[in-house]
C-alpha atoms as a PDB file:
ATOM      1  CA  UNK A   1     -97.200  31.824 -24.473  1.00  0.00           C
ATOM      2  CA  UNK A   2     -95.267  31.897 -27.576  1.00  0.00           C
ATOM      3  CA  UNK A   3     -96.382  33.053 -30.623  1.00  0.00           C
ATOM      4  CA  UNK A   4     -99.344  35.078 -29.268  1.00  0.00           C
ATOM      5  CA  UNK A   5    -100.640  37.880 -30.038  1.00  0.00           C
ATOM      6  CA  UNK A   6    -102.260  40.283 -32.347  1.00  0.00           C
ATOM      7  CA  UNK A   7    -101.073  41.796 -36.041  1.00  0.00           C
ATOM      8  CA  UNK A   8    -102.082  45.173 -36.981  1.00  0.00           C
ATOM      9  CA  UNK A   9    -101.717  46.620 -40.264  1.00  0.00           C
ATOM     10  CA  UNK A  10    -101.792  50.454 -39.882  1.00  0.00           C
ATOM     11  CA  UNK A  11    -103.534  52.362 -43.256  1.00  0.00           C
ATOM     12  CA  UNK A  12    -103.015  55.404 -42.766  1.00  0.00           C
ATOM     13  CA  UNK A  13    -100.564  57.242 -45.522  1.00  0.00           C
ATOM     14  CA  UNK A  14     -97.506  57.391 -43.235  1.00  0.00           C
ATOM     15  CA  UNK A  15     -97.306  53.856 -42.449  1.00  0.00           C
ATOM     16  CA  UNK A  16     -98.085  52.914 -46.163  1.00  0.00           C
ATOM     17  CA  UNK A  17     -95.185  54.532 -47.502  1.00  0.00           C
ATOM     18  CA  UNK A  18     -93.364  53.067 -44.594  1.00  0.00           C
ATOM     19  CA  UNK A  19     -94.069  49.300 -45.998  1.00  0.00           C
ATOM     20  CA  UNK A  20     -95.220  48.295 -42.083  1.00  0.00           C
ATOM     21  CA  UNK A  21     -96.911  45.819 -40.272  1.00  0.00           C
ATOM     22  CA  UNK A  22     -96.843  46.239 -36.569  1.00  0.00           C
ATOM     23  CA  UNK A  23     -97.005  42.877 -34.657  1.00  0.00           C
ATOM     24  CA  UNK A  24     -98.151  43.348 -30.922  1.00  0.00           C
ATOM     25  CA  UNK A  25     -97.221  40.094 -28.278  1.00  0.00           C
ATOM     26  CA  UNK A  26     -99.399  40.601 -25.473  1.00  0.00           C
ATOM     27  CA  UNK A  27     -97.020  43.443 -24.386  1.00  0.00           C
ATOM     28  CA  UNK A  28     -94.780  45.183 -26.424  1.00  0.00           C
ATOM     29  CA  UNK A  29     -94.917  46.273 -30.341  1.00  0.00           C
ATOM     30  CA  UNK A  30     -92.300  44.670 -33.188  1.00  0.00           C
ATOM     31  CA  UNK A  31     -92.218  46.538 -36.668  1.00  0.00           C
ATOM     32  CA  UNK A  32     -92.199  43.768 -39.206  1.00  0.00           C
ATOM     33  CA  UNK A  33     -89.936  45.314 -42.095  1.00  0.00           C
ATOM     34  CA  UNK A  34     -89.039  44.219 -45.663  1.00  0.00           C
ATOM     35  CA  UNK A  35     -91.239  44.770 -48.273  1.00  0.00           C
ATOM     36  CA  UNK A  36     -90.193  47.717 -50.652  1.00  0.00           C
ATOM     37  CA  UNK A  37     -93.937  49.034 -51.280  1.00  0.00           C
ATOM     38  CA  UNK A  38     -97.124  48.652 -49.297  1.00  0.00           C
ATOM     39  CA  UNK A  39     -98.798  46.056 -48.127  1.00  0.00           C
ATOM     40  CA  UNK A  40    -101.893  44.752 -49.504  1.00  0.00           C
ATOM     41  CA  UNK A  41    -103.295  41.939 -47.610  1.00  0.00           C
ATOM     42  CA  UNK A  42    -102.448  39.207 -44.748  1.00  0.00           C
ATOM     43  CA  UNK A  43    -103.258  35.710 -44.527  1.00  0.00           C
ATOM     44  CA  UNK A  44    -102.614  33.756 -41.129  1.00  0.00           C
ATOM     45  CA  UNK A  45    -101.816  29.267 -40.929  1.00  0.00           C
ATOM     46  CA  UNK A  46    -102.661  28.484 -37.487  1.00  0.00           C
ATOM     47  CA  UNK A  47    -101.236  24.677 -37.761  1.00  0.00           C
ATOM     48  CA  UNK A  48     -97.698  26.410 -39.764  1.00  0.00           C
ATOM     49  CA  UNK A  49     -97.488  28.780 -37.338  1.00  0.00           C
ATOM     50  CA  UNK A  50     -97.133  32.053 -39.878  1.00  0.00           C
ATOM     51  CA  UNK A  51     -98.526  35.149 -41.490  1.00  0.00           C
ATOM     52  CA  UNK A  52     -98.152  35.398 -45.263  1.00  0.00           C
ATOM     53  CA  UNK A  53     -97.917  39.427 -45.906  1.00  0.00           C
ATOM     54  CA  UNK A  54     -98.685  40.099 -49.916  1.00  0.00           C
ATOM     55  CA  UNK A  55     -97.238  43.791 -50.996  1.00  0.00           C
ATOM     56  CA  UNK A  56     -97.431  45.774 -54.309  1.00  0.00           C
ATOM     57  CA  UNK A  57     -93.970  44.769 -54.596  1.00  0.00           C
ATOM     58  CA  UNK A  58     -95.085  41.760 -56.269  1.00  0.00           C
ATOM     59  CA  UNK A  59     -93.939  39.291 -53.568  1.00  0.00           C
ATOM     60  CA  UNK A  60     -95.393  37.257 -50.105  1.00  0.00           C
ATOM     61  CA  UNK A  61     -93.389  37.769 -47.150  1.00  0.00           C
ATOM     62  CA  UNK A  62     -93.495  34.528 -44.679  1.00  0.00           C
ATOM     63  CA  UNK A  63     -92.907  35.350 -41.045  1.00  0.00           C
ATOM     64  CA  UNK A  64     -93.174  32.678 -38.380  1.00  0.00           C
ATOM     65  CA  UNK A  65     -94.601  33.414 -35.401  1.00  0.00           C
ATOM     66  CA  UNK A  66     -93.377  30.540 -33.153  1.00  0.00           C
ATOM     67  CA  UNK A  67     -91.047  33.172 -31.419  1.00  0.00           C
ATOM     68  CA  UNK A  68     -91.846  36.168 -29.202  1.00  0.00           C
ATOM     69  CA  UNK A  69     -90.683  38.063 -31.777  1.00  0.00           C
ATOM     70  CA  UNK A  70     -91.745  37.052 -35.263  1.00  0.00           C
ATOM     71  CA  UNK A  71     -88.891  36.380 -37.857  1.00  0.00           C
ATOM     72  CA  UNK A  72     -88.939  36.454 -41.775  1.00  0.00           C
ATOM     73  CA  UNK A  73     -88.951  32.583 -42.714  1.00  0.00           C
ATOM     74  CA  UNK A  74     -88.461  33.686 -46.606  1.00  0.00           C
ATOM     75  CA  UNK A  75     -90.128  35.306 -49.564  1.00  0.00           C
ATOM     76  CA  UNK A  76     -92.359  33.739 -52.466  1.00  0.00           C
ATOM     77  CA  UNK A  77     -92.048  35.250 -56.072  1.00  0.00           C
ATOM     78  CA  UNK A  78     -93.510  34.854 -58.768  1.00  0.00           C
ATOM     79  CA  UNK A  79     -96.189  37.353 -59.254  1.00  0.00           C
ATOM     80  CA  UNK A  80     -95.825  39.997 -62.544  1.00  0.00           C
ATOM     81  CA  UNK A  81     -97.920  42.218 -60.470  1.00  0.00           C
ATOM     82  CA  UNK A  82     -98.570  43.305 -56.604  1.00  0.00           C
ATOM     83  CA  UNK A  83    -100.728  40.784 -54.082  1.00  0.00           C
ATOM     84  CA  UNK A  84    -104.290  41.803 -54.063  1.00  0.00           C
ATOM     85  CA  UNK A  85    -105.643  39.026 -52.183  1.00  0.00           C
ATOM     86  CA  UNK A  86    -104.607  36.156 -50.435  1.00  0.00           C
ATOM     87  CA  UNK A  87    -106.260  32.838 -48.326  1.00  0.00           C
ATOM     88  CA  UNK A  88    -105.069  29.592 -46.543  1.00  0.00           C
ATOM     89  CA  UNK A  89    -106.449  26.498 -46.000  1.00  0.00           C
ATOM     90  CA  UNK A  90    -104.866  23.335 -44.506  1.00  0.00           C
ATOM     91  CA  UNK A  91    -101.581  22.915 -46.457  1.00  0.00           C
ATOM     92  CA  UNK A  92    -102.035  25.900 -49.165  1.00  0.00           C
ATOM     93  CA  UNK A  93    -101.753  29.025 -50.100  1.00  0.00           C
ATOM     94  CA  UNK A  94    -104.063  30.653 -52.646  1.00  0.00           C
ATOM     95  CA  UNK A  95    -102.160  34.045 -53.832  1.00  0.00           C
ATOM     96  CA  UNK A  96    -103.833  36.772 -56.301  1.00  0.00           C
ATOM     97  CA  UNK A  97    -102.210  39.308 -57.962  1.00  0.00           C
ATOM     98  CA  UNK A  98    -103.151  42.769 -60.519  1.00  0.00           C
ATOM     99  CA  UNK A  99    -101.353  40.438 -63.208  1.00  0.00           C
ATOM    100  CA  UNK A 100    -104.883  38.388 -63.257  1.00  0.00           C
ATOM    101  CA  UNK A 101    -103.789  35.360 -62.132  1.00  0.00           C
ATOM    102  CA  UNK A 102    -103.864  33.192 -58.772  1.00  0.00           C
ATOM    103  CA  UNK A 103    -101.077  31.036 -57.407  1.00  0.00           C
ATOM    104  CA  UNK A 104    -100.915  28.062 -55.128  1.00  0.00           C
ATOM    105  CA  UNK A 105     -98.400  27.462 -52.818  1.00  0.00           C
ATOM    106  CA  UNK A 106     -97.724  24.771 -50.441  1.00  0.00           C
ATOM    107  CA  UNK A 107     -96.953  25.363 -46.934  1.00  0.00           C
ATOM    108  CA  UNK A 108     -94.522  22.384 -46.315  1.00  0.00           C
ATOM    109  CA  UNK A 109     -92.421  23.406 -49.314  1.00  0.00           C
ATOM    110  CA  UNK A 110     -93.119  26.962 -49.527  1.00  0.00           C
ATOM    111  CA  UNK A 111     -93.089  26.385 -53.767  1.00  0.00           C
ATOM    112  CA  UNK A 112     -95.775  27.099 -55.987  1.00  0.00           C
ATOM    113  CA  UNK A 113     -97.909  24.255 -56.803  1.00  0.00           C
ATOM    114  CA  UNK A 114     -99.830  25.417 -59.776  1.00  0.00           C
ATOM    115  CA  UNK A 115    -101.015  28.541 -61.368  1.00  0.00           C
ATOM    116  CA  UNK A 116    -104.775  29.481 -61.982  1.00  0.00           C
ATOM    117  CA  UNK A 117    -105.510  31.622 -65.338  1.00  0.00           C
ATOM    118  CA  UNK A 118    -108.394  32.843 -66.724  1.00  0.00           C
ATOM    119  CA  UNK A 119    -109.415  36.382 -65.430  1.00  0.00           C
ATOM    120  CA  UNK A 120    -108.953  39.093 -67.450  1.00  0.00           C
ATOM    121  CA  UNK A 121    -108.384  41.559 -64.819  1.00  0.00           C
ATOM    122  CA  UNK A 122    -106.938  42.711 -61.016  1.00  0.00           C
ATOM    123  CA  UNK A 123    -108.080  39.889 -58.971  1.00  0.00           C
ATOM    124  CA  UNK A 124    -109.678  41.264 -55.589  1.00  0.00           C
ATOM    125  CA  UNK A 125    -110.869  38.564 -53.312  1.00  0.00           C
ATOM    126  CA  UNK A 126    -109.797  34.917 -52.459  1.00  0.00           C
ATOM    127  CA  UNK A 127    -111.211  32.518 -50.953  1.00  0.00           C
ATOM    128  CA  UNK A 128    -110.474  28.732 -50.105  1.00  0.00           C
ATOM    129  CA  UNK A 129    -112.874  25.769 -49.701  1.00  0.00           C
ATOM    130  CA  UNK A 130    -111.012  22.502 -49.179  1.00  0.00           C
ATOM    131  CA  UNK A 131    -109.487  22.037 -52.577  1.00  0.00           C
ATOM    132  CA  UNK A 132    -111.449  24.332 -54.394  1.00  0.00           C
ATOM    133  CA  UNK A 133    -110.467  28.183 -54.325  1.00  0.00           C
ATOM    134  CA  UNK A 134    -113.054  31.354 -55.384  1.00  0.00           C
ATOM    135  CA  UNK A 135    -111.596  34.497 -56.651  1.00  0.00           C
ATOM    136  CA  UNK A 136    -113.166  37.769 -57.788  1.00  0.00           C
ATOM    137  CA  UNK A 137    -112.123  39.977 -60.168  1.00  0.00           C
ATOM    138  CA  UNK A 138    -112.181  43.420 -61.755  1.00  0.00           C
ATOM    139  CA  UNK A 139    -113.149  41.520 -64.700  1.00  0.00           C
ATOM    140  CA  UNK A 140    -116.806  41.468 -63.181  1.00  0.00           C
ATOM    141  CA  UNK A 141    -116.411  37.692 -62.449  1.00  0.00           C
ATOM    142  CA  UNK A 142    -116.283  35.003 -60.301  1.00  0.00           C
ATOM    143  CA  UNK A 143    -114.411  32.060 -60.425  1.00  0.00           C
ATOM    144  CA  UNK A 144    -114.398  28.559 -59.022  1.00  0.00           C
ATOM    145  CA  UNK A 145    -111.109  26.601 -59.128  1.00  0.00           C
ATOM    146  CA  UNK A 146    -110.015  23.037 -58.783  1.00  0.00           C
ATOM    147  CA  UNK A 147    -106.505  23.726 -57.083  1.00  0.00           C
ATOM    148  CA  UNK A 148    -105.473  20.547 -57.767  1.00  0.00           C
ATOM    149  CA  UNK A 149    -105.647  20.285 -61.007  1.00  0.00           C
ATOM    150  CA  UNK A 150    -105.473  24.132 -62.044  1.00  0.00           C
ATOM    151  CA  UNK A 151    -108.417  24.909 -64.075  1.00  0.00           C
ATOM    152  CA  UNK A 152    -111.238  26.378 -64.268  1.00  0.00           C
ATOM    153  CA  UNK A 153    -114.515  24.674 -62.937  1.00  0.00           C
ATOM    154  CA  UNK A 154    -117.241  27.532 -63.573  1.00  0.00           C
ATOM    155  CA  UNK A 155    -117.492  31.055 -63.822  1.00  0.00           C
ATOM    156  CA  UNK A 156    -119.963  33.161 -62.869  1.00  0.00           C
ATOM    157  CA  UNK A 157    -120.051  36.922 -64.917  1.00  0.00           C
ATOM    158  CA  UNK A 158    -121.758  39.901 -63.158  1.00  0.00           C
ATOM    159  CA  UNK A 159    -123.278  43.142 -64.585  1.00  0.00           C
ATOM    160  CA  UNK A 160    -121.049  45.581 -62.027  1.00  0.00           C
ATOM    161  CA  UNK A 161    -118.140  47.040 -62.637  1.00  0.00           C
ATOM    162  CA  UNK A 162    -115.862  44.369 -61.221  1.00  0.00           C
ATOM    163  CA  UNK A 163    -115.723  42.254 -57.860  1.00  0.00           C
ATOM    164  CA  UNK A 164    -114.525  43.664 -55.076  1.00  0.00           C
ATOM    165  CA  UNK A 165    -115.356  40.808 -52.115  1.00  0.00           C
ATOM    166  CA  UNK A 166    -117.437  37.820 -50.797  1.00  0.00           C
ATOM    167  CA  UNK A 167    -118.481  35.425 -48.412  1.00  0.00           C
ATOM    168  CA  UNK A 168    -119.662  32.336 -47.921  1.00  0.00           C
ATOM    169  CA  UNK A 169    -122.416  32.030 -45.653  1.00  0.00           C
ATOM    170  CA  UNK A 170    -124.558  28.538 -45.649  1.00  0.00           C
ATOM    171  CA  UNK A 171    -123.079  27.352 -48.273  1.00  0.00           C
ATOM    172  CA  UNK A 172    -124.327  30.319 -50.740  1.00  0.00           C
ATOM    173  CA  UNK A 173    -122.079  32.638 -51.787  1.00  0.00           C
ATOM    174  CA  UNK A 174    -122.501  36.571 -51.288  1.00  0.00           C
ATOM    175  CA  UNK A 175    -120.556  38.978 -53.757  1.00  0.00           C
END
């Protein structure tokens, strides 16, 4: 079947200086190359058909997987600062970056839709909930956003030293 098949991001040191991302169809290994520093995080669309790779070098690579072999379908800028986190949901993606700020990016278009400010540090996690996105933060916050309209709906602060990761699980969120 096309498109099929599993993505594996190797950590150790070697492969991190390398920049890779090693896509395995069923069969056979393909080393997905292009970014110029590591890569941070992956994201997956099952209805677009690609994997979003987000890399220190401050950009998203887009690679469709509708052939055996996946291609590069393009690159979104627009990020002072590497990917630290990335999620999609339906028709968007929700980017974060060490320049404290989230982007969102729609799949049909592939253009950034709106920008989300207010941390005050590296964000870490994001996550996507219909129109709503959360992201963590080194700032030792969390965030709730209304993508649609960019802005801020609540924050929560914490007492640690920043936010590394959460979950949602029954509709309460873990951090």
């Amino acid at each position: 079947q096309k498109g099929t098949g599993v993505i594996e991001v190797d950590s150790t040191m070697e492969a991190m200086q390398r920049k890779i991302i090693k896509w395995t169809p069923q069969t056979n290994s393909v080393t997905l190359e292009g970014h110029t520093d590591g890569v941070t995080c992956l994201a997956h669309s099952v209805e677009y058909k690609k994997v979003f790779s987000g890399s220190l070098d401050r950009t998203i690579r887009v690679w469709d997987l509708a052939f055996h072999e996946p291609l590069c379908d393009g690159e979104l800028k627009g990020h002072r600062g590497g990917i630290t986190g990335m999620a999609v949901s339906r028709n968007k993606l929700v980017t974060g970056s060490s320049d404290a700020t989230c982007k969102v990016w729609d799949l049909a278009t592939m253009k950034e839709e709106t920008k989300l400010v207010g941390h005050a540090g590296l964000i870490h996690g994001v996550m996507v909930l219909n129109d709503m996105a959360l992201t963590t933060s080194q700032d030792k916050s969390i965030k709730l956003w209304d993508m649609r309209a960019g802005q801020l709906i609540t924050s929560i602060e914490t007492k640690s030293r920043g936010q590394y990761g959460m979950a949602i699980h029954e509709l309460k969120l873990l951090s």
